[in-house]
Protein backbone atom coordinates (compact mmCIF):
# COMPACT_ATOMS: atom_id res chain seq x y z
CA UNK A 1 -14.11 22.38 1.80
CA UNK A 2 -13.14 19.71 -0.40
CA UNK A 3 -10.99 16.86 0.61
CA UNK A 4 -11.68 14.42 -2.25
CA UNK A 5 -8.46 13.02 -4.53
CA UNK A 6 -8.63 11.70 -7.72
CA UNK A 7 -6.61 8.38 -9.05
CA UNK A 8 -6.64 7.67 -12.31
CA UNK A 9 -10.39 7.41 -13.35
CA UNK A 10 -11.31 6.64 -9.73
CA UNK A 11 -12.59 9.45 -7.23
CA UNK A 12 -12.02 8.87 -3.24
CA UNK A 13 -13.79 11.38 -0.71
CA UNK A 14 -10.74 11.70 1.34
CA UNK A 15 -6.73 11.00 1.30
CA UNK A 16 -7.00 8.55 4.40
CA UNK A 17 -6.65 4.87 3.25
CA UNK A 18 -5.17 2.00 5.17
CA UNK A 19 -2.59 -0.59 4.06
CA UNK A 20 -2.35 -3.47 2.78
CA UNK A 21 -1.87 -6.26 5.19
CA UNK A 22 -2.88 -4.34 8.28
CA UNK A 23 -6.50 -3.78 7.50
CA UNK A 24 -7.77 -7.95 6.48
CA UNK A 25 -10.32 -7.06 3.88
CA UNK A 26 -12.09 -4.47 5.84
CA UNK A 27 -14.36 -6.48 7.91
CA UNK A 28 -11.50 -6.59 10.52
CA UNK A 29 -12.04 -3.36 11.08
CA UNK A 30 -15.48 -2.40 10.76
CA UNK A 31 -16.10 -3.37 14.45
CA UNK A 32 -14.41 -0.57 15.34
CA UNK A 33 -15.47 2.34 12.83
CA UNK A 34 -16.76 3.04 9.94
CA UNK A 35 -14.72 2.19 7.24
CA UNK A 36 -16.92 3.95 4.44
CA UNK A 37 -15.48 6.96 6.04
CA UNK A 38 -12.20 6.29 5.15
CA UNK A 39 -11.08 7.11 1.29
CA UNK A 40 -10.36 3.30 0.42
CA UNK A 41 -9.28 0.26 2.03
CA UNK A 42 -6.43 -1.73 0.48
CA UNK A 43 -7.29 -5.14 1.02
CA UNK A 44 -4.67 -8.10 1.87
CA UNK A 45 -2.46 -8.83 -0.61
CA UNK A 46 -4.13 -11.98 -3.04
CA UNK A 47 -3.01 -14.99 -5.19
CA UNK A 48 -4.53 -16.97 -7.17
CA UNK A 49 -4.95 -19.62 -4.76
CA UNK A 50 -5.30 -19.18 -0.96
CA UNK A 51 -1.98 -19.57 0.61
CA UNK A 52 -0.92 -20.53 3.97
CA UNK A 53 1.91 -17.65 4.29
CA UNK A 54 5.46 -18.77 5.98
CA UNK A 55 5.98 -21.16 8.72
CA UNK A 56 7.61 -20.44 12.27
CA UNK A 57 8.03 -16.80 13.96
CA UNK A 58 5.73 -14.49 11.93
CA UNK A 59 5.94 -10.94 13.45
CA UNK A 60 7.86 -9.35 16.52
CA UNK A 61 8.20 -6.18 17.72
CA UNK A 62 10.43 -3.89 17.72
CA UNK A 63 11.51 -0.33 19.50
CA UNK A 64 9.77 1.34 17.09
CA UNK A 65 8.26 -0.65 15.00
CA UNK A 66 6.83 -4.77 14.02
CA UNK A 67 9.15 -6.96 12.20
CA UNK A 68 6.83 -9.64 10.15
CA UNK A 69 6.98 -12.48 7.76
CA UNK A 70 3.86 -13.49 7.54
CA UNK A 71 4.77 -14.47 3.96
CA UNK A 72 1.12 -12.71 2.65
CA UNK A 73 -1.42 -15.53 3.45
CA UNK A 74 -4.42 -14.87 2.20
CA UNK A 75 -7.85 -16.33 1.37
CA UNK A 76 -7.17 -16.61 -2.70
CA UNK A 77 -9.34 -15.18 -5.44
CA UNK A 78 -12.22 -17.04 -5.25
CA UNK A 79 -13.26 -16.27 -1.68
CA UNK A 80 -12.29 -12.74 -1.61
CA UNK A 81 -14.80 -12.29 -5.06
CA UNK A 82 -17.33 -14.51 -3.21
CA UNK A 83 -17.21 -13.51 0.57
CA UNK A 84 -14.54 -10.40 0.95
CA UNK A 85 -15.61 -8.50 -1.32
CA UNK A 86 -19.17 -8.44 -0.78
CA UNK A 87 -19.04 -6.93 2.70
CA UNK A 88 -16.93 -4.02 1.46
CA UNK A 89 -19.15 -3.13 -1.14
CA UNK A 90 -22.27 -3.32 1.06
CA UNK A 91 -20.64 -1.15 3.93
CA UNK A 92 -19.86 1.79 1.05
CA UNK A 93 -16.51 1.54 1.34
CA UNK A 94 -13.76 1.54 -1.33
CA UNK A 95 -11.83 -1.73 -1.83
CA UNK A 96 -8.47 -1.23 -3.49
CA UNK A 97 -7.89 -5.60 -4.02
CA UNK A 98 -3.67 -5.46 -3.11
CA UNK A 99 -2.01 -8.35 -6.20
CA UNK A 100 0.23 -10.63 -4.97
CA UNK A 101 1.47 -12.87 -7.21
CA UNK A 102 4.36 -14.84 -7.60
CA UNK A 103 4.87 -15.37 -11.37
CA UNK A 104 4.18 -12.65 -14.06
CA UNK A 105 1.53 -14.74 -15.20
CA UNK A 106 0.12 -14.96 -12.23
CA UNK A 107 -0.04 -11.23 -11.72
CA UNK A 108 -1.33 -10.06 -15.22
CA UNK A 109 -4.49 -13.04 -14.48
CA UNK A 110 -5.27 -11.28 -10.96
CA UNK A 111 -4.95 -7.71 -12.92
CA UNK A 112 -7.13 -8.95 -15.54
CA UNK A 113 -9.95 -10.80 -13.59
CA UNK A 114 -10.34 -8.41 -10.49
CA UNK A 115 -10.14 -5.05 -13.03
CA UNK A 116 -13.39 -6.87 -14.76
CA UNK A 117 -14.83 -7.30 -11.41
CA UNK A 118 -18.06 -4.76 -10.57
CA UNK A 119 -17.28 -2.90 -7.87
CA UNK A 120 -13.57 -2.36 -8.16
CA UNK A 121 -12.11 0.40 -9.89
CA UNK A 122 -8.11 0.00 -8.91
CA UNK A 123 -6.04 -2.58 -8.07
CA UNK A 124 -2.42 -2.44 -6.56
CA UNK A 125 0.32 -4.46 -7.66
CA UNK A 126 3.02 -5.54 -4.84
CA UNK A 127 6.36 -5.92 -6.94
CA UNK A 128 8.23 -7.00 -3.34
CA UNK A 129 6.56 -10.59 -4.16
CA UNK A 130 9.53 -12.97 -5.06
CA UNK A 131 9.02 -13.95 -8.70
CA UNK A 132 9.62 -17.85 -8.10
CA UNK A 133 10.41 -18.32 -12.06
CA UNK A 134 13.39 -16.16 -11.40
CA UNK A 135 15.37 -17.52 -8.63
CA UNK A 136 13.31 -15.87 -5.98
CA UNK A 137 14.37 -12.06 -6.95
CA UNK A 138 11.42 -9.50 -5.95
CA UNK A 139 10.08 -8.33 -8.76
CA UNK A 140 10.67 -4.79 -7.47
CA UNK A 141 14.21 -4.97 -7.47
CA UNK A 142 14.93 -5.38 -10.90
CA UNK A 143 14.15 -2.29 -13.25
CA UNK A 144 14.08 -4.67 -16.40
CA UNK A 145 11.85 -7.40 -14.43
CA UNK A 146 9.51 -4.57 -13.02
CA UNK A 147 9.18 -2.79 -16.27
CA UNK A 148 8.24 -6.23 -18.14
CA UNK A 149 5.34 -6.72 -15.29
CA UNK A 150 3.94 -3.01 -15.44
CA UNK A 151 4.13 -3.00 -19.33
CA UNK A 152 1.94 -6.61 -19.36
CA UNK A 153 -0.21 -5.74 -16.39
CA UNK A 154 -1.30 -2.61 -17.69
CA UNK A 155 -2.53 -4.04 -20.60
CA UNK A 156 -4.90 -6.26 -19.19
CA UNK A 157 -5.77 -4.15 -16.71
CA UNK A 158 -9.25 -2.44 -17.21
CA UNK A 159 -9.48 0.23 -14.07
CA UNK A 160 -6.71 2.15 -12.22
CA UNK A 161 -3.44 0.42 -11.81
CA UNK A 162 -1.31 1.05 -8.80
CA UNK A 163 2.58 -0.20 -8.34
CA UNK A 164 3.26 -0.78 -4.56
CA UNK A 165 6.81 0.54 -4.61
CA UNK A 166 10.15 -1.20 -2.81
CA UNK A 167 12.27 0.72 -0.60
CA UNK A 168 15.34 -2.03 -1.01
CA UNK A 169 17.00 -0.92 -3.86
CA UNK A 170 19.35 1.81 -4.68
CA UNK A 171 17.44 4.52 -6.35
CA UNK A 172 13.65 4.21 -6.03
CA UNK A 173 12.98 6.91 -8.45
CA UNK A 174 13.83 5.27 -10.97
CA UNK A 175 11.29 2.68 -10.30
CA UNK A 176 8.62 5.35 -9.90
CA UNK A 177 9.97 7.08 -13.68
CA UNK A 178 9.88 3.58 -15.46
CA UNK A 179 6.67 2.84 -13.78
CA UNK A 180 5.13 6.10 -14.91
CA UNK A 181 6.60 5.56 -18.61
CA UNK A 182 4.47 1.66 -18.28
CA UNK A 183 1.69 3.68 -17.92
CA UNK A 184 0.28 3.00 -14.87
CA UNK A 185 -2.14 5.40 -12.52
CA UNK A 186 -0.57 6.06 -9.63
CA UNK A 187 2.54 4.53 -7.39
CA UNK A 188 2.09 3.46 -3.90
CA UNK A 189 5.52 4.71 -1.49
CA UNK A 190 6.74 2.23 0.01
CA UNK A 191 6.45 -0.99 0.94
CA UNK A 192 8.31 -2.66 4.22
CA UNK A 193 11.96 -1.86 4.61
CA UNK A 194 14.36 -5.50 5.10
CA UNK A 195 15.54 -6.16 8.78
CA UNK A 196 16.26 -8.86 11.16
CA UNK A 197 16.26 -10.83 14.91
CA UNK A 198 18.67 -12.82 16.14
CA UNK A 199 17.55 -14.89 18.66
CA UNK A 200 20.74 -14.52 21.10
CA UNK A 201 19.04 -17.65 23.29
CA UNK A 202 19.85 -20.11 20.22
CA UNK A 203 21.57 -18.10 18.15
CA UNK A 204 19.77 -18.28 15.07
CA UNK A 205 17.47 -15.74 13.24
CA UNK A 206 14.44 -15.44 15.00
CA UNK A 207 12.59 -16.56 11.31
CA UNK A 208 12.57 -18.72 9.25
CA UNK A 209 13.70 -16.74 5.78
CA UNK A 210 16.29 -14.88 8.08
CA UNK A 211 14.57 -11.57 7.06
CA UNK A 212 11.45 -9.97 6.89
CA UNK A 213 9.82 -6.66 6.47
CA UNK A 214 10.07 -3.48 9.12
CA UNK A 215 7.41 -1.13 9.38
CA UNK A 216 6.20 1.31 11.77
CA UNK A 217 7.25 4.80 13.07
CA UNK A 218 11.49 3.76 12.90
CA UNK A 219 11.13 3.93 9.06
CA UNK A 220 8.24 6.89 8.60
CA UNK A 221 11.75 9.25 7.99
CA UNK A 222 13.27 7.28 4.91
CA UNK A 223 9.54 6.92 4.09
CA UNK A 224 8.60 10.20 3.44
CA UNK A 225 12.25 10.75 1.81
CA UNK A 226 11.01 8.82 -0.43
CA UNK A 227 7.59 10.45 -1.25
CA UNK A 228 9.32 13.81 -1.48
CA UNK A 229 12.07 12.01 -4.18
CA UNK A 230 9.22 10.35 -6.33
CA UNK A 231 6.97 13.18 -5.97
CA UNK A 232 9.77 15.46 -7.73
CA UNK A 233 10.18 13.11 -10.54
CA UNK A 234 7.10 12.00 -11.27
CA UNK A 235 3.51 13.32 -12.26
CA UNK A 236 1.25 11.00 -11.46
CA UNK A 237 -0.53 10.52 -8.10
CA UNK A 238 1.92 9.11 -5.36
CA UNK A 239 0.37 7.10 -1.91
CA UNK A 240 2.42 7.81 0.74
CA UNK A 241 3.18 5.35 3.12
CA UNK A 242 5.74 4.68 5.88
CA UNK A 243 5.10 4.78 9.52
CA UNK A 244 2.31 6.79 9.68
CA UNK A 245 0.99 7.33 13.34
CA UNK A 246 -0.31 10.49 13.72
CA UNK A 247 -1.66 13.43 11.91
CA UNK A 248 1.37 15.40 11.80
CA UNK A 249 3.09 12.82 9.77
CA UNK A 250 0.21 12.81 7.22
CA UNK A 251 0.43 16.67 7.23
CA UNK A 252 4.11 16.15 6.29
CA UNK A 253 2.94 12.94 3.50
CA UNK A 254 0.56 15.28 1.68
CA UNK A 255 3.19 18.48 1.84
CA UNK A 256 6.10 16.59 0.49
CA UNK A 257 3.92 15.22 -2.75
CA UNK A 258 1.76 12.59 -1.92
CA UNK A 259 -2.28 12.23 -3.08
CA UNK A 260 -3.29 10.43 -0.81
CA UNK A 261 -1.86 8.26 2.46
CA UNK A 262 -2.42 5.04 3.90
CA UNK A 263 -1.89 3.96 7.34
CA UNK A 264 -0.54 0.60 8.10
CA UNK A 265 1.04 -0.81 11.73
CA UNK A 266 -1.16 1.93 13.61
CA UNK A 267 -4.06 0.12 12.62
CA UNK A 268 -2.77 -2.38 15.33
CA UNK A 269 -2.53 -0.13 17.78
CA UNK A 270 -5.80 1.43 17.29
CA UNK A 271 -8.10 -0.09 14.71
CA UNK A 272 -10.13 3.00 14.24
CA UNK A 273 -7.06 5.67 13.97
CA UNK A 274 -7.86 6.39 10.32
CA UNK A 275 -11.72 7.20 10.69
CA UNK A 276 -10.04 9.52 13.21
CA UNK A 277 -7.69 11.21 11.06
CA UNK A 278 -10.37 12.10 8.65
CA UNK A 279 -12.24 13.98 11.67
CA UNK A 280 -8.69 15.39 11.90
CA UNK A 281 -7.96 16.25 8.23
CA UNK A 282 -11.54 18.13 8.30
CA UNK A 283 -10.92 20.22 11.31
CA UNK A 284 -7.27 21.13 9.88
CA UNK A 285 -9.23 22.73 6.87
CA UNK A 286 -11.93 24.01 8.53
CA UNK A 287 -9.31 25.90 10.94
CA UNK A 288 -7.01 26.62 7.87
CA UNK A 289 -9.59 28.04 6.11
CA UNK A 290 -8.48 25.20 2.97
CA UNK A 291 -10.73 24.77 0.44
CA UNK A 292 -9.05 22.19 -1.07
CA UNK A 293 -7.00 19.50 -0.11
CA UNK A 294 -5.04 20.06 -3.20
CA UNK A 295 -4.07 23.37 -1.68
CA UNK A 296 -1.76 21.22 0.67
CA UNK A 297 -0.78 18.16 -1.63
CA UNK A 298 3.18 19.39 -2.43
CA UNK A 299 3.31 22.80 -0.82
CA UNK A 300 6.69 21.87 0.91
CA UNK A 301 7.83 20.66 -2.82
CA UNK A 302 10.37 22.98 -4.71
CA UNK A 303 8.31 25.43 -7.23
C-alpha cells in the first residue's frame, strides 16, 4: 500500500495536509497529534513584516460554516525562519510556508528567500491578497495581474511553487490553465468564498471591510466543483480544498482530480481530525485492497 503523492520535485507520505490559516505554524497543533503524520502542514500565510491583521469583528459563525477577517496576521519572515520554522522541522513534519504579500515585489522577495531556505521544498502563493499598488484588487482576480505574479515568482522561485486559487471570479479554470502555462507545480483549490453579517442590532456590517471570507462545510459543494473543473483542464497536481469535514468528502476530493487535500475550519473543531483521516485513508486501502493512492486520484473524472 502506497499512499505517498508527489508535487513537483517534493514527495509527501500521504494526501492529508491542513490549511493555511487554520493550522498556526504547526505548533498549534502538535498538542494534540502528531503532525509528522500528516503529509504537510501549510503554515499561516506570511509578509515580509509581521502584521497586526484587521481591526474590529474578526470571525463569526455561521450555519454551516465561520465567516473571518482576520486580515492574515502573522508573525513576518524573520520569526517564522528563526522560531516557526524550527519546530516544524524538528517534529518531521512538512512545512509548506503559505506567501502573503501585498505588492508583487513583495511576493517574488518571500518566493525567493523562503525557496533558498533549508528545509523547505514548496511554497504557496495566496493571489486573494489585495495588491495595494493596484487599488486594492486581489491579485487572483485579474488573469493579466495573476499571470504577471506567477510568471515573476516562478522565476525566483527555487523549490515547488504552489498558486492558492480564488473562487470569486467567473471562470476559475482559466486561472488554473494560465497558471499551469507560468509554470508553476501544482494549484491549490480554493481559497475562502466572499460573504457577509449584518448586524440587524445596529444595522451595519458586522466587520469592518463589510466582507470577509466563508469557509466550512456550506461551500465544500462549489469546492469540489471546482476541483473536478480544474482537474479536467489541467495536468498538474491540484490540492483540493473546500469544507472538508469528514472522510467521505476527501474520498470525493481525490475521485474528482485532486493530489492531495487539505483540511481547514475542521481543524477548529477537532485539532487532531487530519492525523485521523490518515488512520482513515489507510484502512480504506487496506479494505479496498488499493495499492496505490493513485488508483483513486480522478477515478470519478471522464476517461
Amino acid at each position: 500500500m502506497n499512499s505517498e503523492i508527489k508535487i513537483g520535485g517534493l514527495t509527501l507520505k500521504n494526501p492529508i495536509t491542513v490549511a493555511s490559516g487554520t493550522a498556526g505554524y504547526g505548533e498549534e497543533l502538535s498538542g494534540y497529534m502528531d503532525i509528522s503524520k500528516i503529509g504537510a502542514i501549510f503554515t499561516k500565510g506570511l509578509s515580509l513584516e509581521p502584521r497586526k491583521g484587521n481591526a474590529g469583528n474578526r470571525i463569526i459563525e455561521t450555519p454551516a460554516g465561520v465567516l473571518n477577517s482576520i486580515g492574515l496576521e502573522n508573525v513576518g519572515l524573520e520569526k517564522f525562519l528563526n522560531e516557526k520554522l524550527p519546530f516544524i522541522k524538528k517534529s518531521g513534519a512538512v512545512a509548506i510556508p503559505n506567501i502573503a504579500g501585498h505588492s508583487i515585489e513583495e511576493n517574488i522577495e518571500l518566493c525567493r528567500i523562503l525557496s533558498e531556505t533549508d528545509g523547505i521544498d514548496a511554497v504557496e502563493l495566496n493571489v486573494s491578497c489585495p495588491n495595494v499598488k493596484q487599488g486594492g484588487i486581489a491579485f487572483g482576480t485579474d488573469l493579466d495581474i495573476f499571470s504577471d505574479l506567477l510568471r515573476k515568482a516562478r522565476k525566483v522561485t527555487k523549490c515547488a511553487l504552489i498558486v492558492k486559487l480564488s473562487p470569486n471570479v467567473t471562470d476559475v479554470t482559466s486561472f488554473a490553465v494560465a497558471a499551469e502555462r507560468e509554470g508553476v507545480d501544482a494549484i491549490s483549490a480554493i481559497n475562502t468564498f466572499l460573504g457577509m453579517k449584518i448586524n440587524t442590532r445596529t444595522r451595519r456590517p458586522h466587520f469592518n471591510n463589510k466582507v470577509a471570507g466563508l469557509s466550512g462545510p456550506a461551500i465544500k459543494p462549489m469546492a469540489l466543483r471546482i476541483v473536478y473543473q480544474v482537474c479536467s483542464r489541467v495536468k498538474i497536481p491540484v490540492i483540493g480544498l473546500g469544507g472538508i469535514s469528514n472522510f467521505e468528502d476527501i474520498l470525493e476530493f481525490l475521485m474528482a482530480g485532486a493530489t492531495a487535500i487539505s483540511i481547514g475550519t475542521m481543524n477548529m473543531i477537532d485539532p487532531a481530525v487530519s492525523e485521523k483521516m490518515v488512520a482513515e485513508l489507510e484502512r480504506y486501502m487496506n479494505e479496498e485492497k488499493i495499492e496505490s493512492i493513485y488508483e483513486i486520484i480522478g477515478s470519478a473524472q471522464d476517461k
